[in-house]
PDB file of N, CA and C in Angstrom:
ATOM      1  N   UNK A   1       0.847  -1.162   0.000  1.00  0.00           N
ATOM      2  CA  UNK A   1       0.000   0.000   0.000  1.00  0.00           C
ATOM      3  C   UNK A   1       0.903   1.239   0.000  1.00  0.00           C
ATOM      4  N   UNK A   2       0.634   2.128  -0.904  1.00  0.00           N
ATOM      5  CA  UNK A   2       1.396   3.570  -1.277  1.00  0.00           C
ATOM      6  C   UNK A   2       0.756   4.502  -0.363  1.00  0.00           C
ATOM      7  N   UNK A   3       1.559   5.330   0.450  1.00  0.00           N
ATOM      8  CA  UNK A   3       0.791   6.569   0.951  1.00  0.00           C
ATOM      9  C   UNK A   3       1.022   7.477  -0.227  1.00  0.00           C
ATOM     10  N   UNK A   4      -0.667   8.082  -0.044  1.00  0.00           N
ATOM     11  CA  UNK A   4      -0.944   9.468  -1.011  1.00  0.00           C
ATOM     12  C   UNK A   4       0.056  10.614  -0.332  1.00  0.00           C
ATOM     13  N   UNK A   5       0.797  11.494  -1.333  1.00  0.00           N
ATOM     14  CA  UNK A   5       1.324  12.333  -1.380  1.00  0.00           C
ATOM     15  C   UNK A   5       1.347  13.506  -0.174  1.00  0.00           C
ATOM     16  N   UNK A   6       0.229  13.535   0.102  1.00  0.00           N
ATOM     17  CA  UNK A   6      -0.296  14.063   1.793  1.00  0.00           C
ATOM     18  C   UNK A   6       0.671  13.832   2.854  1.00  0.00           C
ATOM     19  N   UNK A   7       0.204  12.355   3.019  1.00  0.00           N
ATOM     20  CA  UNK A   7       1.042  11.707   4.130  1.00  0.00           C
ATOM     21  C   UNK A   7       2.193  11.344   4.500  1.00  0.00           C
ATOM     22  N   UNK A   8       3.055  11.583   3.532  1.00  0.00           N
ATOM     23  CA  UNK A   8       4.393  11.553   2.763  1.00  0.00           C
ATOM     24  C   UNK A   8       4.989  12.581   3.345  1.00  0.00           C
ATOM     25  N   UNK A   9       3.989  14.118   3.467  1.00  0.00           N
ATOM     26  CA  UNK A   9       5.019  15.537   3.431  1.00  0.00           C
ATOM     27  C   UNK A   9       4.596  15.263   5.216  1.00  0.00           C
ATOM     28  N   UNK A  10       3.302  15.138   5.405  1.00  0.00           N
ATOM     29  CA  UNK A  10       3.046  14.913   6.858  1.00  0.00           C
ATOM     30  C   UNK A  10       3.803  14.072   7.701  1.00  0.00           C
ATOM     31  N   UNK A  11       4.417  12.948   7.558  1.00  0.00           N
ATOM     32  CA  UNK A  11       5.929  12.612   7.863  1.00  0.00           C
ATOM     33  C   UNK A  11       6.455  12.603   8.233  1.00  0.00           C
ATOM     34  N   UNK A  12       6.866  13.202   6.706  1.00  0.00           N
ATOM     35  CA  UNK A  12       8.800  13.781   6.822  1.00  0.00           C
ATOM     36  C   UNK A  12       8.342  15.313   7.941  1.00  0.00           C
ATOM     37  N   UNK A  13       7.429  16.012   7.777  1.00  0.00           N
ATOM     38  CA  UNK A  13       7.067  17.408   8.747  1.00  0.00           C
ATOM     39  C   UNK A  13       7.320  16.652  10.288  1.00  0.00           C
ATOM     40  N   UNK A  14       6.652  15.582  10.830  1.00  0.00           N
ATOM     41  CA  UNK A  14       6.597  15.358  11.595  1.00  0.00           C
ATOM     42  C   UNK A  14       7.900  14.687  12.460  1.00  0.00           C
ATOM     43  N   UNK A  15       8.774  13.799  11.814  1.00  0.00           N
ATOM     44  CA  UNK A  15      10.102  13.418  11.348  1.00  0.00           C
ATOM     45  C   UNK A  15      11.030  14.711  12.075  1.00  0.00           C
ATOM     46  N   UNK A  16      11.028  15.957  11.082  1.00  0.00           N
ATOM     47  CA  UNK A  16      11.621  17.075  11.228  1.00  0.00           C
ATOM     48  C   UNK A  16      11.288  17.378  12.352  1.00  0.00           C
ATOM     49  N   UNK A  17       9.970  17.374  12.877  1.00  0.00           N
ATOM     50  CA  UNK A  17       9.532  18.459  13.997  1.00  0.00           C
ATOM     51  C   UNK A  17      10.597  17.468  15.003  1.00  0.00           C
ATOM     52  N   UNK A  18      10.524  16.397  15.054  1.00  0.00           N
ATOM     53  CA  UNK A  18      10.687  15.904  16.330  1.00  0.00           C
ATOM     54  C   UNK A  18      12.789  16.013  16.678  1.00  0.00           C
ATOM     55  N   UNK A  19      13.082  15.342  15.442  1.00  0.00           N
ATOM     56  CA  UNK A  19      14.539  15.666  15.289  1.00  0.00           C
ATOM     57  C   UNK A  19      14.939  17.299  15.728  1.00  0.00           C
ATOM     58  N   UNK A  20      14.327  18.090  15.342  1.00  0.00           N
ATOM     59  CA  UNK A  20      14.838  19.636  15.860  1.00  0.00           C
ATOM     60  C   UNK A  20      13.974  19.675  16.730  1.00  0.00           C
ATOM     61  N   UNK A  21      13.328  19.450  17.435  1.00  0.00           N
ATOM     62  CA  UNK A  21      12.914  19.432  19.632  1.00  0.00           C
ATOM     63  C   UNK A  21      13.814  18.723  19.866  1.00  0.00           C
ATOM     64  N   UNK A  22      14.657  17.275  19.642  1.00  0.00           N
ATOM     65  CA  UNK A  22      15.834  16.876  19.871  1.00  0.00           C
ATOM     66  C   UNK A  22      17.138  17.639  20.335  1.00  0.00           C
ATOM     67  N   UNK A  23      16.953  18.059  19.158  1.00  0.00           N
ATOM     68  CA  UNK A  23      18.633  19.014  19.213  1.00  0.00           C
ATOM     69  C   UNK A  23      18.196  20.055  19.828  1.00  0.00           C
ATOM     70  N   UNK A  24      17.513  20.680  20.042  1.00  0.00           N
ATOM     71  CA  UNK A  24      16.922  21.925  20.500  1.00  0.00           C
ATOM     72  C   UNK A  24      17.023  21.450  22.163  1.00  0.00           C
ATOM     73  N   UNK A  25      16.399  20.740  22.820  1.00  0.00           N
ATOM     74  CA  UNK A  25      16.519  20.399  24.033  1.00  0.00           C
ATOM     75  C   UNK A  25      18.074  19.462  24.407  1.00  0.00           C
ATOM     76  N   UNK A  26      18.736  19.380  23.886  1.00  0.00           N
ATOM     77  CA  UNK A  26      20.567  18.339  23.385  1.00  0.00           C
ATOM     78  C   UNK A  26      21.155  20.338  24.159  1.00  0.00           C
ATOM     79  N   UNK A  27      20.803  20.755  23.214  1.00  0.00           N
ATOM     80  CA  UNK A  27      21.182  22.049  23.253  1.00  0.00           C
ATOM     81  C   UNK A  27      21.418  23.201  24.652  1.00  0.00           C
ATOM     82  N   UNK A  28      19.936  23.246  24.830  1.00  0.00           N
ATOM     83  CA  UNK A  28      19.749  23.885  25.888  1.00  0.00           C
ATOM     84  C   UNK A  28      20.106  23.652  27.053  1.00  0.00           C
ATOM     85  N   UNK A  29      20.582  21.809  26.931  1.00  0.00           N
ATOM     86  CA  UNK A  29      21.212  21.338  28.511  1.00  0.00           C
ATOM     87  C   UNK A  29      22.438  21.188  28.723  1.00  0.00           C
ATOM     88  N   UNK A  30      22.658  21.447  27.673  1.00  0.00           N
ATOM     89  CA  UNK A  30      24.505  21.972  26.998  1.00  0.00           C
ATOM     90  C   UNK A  30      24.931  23.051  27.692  1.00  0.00           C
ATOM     91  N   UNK A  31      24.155  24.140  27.942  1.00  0.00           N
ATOM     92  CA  UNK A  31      24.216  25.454  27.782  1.00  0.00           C
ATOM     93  C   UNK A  31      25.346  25.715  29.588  1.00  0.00           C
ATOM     94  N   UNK A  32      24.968  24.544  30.250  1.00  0.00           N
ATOM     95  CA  UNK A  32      25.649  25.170  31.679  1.00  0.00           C
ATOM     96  C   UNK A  32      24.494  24.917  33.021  1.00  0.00           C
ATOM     97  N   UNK A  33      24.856  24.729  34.453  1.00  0.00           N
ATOM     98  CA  UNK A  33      24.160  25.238  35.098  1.00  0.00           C
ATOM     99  C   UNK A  33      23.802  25.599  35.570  1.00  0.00           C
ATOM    100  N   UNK A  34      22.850  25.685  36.381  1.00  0.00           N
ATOM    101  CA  UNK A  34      21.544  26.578  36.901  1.00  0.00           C
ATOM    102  C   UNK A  34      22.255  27.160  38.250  1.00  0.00           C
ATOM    103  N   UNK A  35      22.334  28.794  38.602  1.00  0.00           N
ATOM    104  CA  UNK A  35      22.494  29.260  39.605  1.00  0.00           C
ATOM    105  C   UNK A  35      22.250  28.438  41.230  1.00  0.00           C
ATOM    106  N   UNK A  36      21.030  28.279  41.103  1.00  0.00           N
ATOM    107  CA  UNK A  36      20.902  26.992  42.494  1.00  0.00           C
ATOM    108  C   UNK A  36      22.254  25.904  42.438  1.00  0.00           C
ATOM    109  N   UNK A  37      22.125  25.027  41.429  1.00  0.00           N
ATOM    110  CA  UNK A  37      23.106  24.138  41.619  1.00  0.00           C
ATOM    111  C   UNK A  37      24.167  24.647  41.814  1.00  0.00           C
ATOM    112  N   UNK A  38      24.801  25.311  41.186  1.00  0.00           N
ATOM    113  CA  UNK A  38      26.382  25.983  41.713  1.00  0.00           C
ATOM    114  C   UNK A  38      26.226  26.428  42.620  1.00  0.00           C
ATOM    115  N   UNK A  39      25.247  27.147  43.328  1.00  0.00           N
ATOM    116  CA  UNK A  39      25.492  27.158  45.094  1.00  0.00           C
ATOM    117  C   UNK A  39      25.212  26.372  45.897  1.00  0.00           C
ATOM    118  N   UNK A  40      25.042  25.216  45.465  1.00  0.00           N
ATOM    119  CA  UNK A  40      24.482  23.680  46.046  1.00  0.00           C
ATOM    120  C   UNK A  40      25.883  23.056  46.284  1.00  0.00           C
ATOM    121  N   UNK A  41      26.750  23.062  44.796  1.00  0.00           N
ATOM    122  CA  UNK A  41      27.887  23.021  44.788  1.00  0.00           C
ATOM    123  C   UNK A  41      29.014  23.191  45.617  1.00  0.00           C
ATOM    124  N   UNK A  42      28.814  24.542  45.363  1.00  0.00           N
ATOM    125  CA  UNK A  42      29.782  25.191  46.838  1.00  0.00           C
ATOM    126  C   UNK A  42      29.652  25.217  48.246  1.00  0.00           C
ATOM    127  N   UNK A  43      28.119  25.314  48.614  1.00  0.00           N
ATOM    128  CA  UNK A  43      27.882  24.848  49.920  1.00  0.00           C
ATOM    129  C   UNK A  43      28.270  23.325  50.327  1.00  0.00           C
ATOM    130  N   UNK A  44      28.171  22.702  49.025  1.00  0.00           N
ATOM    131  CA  UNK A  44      28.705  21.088  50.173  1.00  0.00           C
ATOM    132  C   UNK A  44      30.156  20.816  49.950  1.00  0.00           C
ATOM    133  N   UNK A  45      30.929  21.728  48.646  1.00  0.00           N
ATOM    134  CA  UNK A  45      32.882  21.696  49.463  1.00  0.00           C
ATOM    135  C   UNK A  45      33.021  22.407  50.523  1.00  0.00           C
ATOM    136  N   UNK A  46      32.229  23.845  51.144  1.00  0.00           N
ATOM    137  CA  UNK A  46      32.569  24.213  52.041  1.00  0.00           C
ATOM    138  C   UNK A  46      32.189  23.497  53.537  1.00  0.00           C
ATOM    139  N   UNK A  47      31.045  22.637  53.056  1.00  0.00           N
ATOM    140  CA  UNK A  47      30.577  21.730  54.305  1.00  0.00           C
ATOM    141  C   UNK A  47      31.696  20.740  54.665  1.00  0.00           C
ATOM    142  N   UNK A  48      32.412  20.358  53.998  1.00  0.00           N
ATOM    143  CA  UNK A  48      33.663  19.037  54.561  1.00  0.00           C
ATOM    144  C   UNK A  48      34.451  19.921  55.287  1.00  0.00           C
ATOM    145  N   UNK A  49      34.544  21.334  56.034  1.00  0.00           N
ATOM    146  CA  UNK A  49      35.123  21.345  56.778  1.00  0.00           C
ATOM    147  C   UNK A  49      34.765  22.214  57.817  1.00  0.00           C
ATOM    148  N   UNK A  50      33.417  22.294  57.703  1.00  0.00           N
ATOM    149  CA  UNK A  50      32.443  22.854  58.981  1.00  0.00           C
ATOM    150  C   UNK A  50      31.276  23.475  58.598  1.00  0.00           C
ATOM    151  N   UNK A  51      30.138  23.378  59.230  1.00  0.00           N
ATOM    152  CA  UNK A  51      28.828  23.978  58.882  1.00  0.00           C
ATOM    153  C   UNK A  51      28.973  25.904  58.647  1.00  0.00           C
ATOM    154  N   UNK A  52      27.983  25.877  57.481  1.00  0.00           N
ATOM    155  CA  UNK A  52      28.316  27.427  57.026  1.00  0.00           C
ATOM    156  C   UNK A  52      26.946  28.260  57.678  1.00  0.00           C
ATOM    157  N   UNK A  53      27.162  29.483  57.789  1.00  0.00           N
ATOM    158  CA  UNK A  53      25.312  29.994  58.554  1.00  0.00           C
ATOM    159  C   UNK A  53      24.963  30.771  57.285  1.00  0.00           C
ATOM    160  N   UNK A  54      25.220  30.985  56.054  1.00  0.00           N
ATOM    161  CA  UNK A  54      24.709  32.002  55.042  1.00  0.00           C
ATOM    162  C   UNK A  54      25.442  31.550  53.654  1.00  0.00           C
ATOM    163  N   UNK A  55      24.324  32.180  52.426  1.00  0.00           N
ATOM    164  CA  UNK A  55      25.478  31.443  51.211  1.00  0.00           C
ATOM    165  C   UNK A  55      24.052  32.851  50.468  1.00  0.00           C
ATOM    166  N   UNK A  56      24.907  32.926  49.306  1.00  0.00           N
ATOM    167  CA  UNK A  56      23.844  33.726  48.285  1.00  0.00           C
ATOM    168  C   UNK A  56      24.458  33.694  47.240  1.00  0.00           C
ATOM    169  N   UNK A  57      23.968  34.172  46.616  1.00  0.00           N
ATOM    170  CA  UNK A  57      24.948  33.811  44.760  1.00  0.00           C
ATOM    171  C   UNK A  57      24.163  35.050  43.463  1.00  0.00           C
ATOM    172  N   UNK A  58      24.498  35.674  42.982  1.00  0.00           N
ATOM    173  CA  UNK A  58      24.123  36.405  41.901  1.00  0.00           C
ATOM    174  C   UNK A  58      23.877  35.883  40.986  1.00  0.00           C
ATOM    175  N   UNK A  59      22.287  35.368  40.508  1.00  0.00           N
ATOM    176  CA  UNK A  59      21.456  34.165  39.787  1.00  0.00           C
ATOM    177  C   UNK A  59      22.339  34.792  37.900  1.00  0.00           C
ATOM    178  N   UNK A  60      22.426  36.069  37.653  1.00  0.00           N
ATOM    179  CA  UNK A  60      22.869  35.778  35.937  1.00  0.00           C
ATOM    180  C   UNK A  60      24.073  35.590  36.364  1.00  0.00           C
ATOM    181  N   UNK A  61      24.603  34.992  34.951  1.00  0.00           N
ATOM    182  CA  UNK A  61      26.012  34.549  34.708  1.00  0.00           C
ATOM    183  C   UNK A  61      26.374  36.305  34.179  1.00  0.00           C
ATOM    184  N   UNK A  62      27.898  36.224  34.308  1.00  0.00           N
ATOM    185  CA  UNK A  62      28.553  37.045  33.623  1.00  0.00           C
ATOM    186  C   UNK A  62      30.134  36.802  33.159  1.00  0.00           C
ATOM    187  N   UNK A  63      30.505  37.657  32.923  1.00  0.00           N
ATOM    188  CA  UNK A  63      31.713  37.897  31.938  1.00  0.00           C
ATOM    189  C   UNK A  63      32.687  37.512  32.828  1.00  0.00           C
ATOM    190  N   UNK A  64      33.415  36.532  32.698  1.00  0.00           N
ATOM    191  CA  UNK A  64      34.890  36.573  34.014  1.00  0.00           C
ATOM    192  C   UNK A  64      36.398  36.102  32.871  1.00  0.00           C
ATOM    193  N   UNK A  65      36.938  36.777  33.311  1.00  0.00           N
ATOM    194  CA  UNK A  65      38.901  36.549  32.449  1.00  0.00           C
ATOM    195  C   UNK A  65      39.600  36.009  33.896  1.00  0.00           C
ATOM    196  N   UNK A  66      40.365  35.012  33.816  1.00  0.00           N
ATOM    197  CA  UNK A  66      41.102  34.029  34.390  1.00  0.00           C
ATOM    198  C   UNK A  66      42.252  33.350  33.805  1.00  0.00           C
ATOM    199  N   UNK A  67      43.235  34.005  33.859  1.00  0.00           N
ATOM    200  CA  UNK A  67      44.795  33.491  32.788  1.00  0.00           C
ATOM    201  C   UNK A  67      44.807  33.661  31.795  1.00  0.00           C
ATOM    202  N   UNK A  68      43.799  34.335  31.488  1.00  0.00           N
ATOM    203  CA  UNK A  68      43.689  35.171  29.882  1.00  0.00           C
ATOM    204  C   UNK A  68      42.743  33.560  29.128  1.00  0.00           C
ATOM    205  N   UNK A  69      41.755  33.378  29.979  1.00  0.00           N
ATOM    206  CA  UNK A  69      40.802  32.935  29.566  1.00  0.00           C
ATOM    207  C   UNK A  69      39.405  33.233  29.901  1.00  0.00           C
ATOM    208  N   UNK A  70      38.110  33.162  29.411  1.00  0.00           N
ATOM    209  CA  UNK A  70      37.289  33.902  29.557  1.00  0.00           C
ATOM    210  C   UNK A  70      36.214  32.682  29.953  1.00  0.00           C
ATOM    211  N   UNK A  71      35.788  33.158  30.742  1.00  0.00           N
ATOM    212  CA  UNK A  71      34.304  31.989  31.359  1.00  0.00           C
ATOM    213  C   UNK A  71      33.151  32.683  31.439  1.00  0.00           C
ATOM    214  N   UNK A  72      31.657  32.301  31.407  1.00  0.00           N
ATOM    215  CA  UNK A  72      30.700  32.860  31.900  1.00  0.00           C
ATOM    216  C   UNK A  72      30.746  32.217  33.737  1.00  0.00           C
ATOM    217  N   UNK A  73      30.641  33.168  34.362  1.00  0.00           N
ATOM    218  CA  UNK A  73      30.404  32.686  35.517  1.00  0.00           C
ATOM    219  C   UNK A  73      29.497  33.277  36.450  1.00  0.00           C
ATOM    220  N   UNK A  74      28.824  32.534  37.855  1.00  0.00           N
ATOM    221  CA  UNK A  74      28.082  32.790  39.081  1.00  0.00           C
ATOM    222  C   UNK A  74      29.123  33.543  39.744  1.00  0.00           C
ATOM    223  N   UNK A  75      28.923  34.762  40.645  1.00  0.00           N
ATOM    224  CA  UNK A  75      29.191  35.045  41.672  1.00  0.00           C
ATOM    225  C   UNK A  75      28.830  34.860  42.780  1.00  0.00           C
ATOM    226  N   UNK A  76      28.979  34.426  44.120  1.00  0.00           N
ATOM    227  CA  UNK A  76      28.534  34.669  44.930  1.00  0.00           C
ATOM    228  C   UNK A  76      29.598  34.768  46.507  1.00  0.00           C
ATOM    229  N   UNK A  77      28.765  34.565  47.765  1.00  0.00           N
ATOM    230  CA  UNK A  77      29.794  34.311  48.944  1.00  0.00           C
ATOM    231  C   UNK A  77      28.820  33.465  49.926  1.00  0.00           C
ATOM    232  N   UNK A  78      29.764  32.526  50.740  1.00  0.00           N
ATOM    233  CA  UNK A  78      29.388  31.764  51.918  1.00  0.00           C
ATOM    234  C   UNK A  78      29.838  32.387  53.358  1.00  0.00           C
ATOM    235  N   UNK A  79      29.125  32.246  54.419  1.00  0.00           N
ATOM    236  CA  UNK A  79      29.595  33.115  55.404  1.00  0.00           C
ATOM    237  C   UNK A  79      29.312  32.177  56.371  1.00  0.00           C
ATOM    238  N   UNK A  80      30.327  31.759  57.244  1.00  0.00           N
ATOM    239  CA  UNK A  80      30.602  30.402  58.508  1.00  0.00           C
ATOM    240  C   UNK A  80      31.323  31.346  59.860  1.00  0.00           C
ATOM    241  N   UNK A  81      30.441  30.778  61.005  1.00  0.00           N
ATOM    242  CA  UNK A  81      31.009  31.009  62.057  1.00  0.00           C
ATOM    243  C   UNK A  81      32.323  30.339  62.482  1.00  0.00           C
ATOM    244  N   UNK A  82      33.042  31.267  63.030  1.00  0.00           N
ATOM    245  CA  UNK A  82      34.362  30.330  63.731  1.00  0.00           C
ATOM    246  C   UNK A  82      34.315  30.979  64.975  1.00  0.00           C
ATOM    247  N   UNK A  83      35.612  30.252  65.435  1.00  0.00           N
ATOM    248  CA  UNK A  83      36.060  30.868  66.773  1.00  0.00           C
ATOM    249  C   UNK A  83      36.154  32.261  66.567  1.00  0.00           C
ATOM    250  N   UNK A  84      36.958  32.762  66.112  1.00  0.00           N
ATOM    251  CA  UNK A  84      37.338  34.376  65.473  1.00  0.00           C
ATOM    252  C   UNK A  84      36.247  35.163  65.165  1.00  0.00           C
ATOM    253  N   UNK A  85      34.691  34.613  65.156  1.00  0.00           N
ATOM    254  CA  UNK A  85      33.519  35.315  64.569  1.00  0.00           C
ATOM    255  C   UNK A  85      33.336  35.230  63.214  1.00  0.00           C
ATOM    256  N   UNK A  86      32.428  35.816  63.060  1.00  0.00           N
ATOM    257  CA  UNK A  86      31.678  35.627  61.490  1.00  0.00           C
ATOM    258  C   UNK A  86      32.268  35.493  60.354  1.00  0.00           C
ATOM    259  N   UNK A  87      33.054  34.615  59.211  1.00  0.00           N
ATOM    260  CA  UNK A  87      34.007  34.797  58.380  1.00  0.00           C
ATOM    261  C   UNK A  87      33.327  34.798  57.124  1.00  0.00           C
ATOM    262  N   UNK A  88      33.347  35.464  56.419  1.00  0.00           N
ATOM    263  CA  UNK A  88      33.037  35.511  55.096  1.00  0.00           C
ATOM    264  C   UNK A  88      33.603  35.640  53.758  1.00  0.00           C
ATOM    265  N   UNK A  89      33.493  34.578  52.774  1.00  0.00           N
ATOM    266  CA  UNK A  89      34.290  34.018  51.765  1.00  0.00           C
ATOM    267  C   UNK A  89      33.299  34.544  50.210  1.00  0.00           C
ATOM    268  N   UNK A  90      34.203  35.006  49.219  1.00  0.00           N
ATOM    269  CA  UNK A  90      32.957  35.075  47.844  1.00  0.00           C
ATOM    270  C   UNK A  90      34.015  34.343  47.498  1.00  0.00           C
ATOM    271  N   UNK A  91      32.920  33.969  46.137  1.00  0.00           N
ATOM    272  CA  UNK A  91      33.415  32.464  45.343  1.00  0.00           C
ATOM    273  C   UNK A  91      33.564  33.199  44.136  1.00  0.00           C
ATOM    274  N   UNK A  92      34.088  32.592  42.921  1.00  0.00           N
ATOM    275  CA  UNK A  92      33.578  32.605  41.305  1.00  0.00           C
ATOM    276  C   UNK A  92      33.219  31.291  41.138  1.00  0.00           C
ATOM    277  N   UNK A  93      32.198  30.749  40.162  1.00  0.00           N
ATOM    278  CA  UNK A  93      31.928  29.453  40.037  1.00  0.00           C
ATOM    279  C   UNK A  93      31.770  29.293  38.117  1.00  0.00           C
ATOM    280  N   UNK A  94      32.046  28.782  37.678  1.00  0.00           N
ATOM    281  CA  UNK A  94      31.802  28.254  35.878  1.00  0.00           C
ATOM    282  C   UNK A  94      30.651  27.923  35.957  1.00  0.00           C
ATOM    283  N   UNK A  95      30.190  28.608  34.879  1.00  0.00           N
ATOM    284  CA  UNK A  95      28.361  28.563  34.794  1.00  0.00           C
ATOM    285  C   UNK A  95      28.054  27.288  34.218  1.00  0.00           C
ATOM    286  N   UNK A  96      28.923  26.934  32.880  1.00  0.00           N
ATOM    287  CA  UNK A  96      29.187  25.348  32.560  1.00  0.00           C
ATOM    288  C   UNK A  96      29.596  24.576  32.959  1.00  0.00           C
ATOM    289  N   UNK A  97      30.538  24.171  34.048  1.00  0.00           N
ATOM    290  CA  UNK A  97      30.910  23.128  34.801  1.00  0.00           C
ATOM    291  C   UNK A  97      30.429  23.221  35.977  1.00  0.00           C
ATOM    292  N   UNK A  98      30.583  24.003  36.819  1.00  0.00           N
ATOM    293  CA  UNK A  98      29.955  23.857  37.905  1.00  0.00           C
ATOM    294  C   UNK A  98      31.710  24.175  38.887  1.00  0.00           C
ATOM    295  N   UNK A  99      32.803  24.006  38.287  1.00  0.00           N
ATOM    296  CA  UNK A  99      33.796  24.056  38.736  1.00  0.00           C
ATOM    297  C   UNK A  99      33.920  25.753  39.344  1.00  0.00           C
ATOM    298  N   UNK A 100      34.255  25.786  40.982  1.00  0.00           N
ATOM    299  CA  UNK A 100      35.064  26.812  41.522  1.00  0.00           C
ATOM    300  C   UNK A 100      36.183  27.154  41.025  1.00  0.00           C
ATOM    301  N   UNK A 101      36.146  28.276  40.494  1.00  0.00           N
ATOM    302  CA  UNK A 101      37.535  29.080  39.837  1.00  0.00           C
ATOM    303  C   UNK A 101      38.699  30.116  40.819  1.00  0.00           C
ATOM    304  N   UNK A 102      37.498  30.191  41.671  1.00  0.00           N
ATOM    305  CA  UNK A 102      37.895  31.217  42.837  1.00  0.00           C
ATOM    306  C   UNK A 102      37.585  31.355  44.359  1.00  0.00           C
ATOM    307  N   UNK A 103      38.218  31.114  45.204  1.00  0.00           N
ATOM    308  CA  UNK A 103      37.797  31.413  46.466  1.00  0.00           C
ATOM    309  C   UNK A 103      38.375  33.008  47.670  1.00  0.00           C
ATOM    310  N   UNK A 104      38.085  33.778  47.721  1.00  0.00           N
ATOM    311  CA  UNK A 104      38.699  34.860  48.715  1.00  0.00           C
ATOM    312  C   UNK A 104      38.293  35.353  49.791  1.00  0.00           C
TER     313      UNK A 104
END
């Protein structure tokens, strides 16, 4: 049995649609992640060496140069009690890996 000419373009349309929502969503999870997770991130390396009381993070990515290389990255800082009182640390974090670039 031959499909009529109709069902043929209806298809391959349908074929297409689904292959590019493919790559289209391949894509978008490519892209890096999500502000939460990178401070999810950093709160549990800073947890292996004592509970922290504060963390916040600047949700867009931006522009960061590092050895004369360029990253999109999270900013933020964690802030832990010690003996000494309140200490407070900002981070840089890679918006695509998730990797800490910076601690001060």
């Amino acid at each position: 049995m031959t499909c009529p000419m109709n069902w043929k373009k209806f298809l391959i349309g349908v074929s297409v649609g689904f292959a590019s929502a493919y790559l289209l969503n391949k894509t978008m999870s490519d892209k890096g992640i999500s502000a939460e997770k990178a401070l999810r991130n950093v709160k549990n390396a800073f947890k292996q060496n004592g509970p922290i009381s504060g963390s916040w993070i600047h949700m867009v990515p931006e522009e960061y140069t590092k050895n004369q290389i360029l990253y999109k990255v999270y900013k933020g800082g964690i802030s832990r009690e010690t003996a000494e009182g309140l200490k407070q640390h900002e981070f840089v974090v890679d918006a695509t890996t998730g990797t800490i670039l910076e601690i001060n």
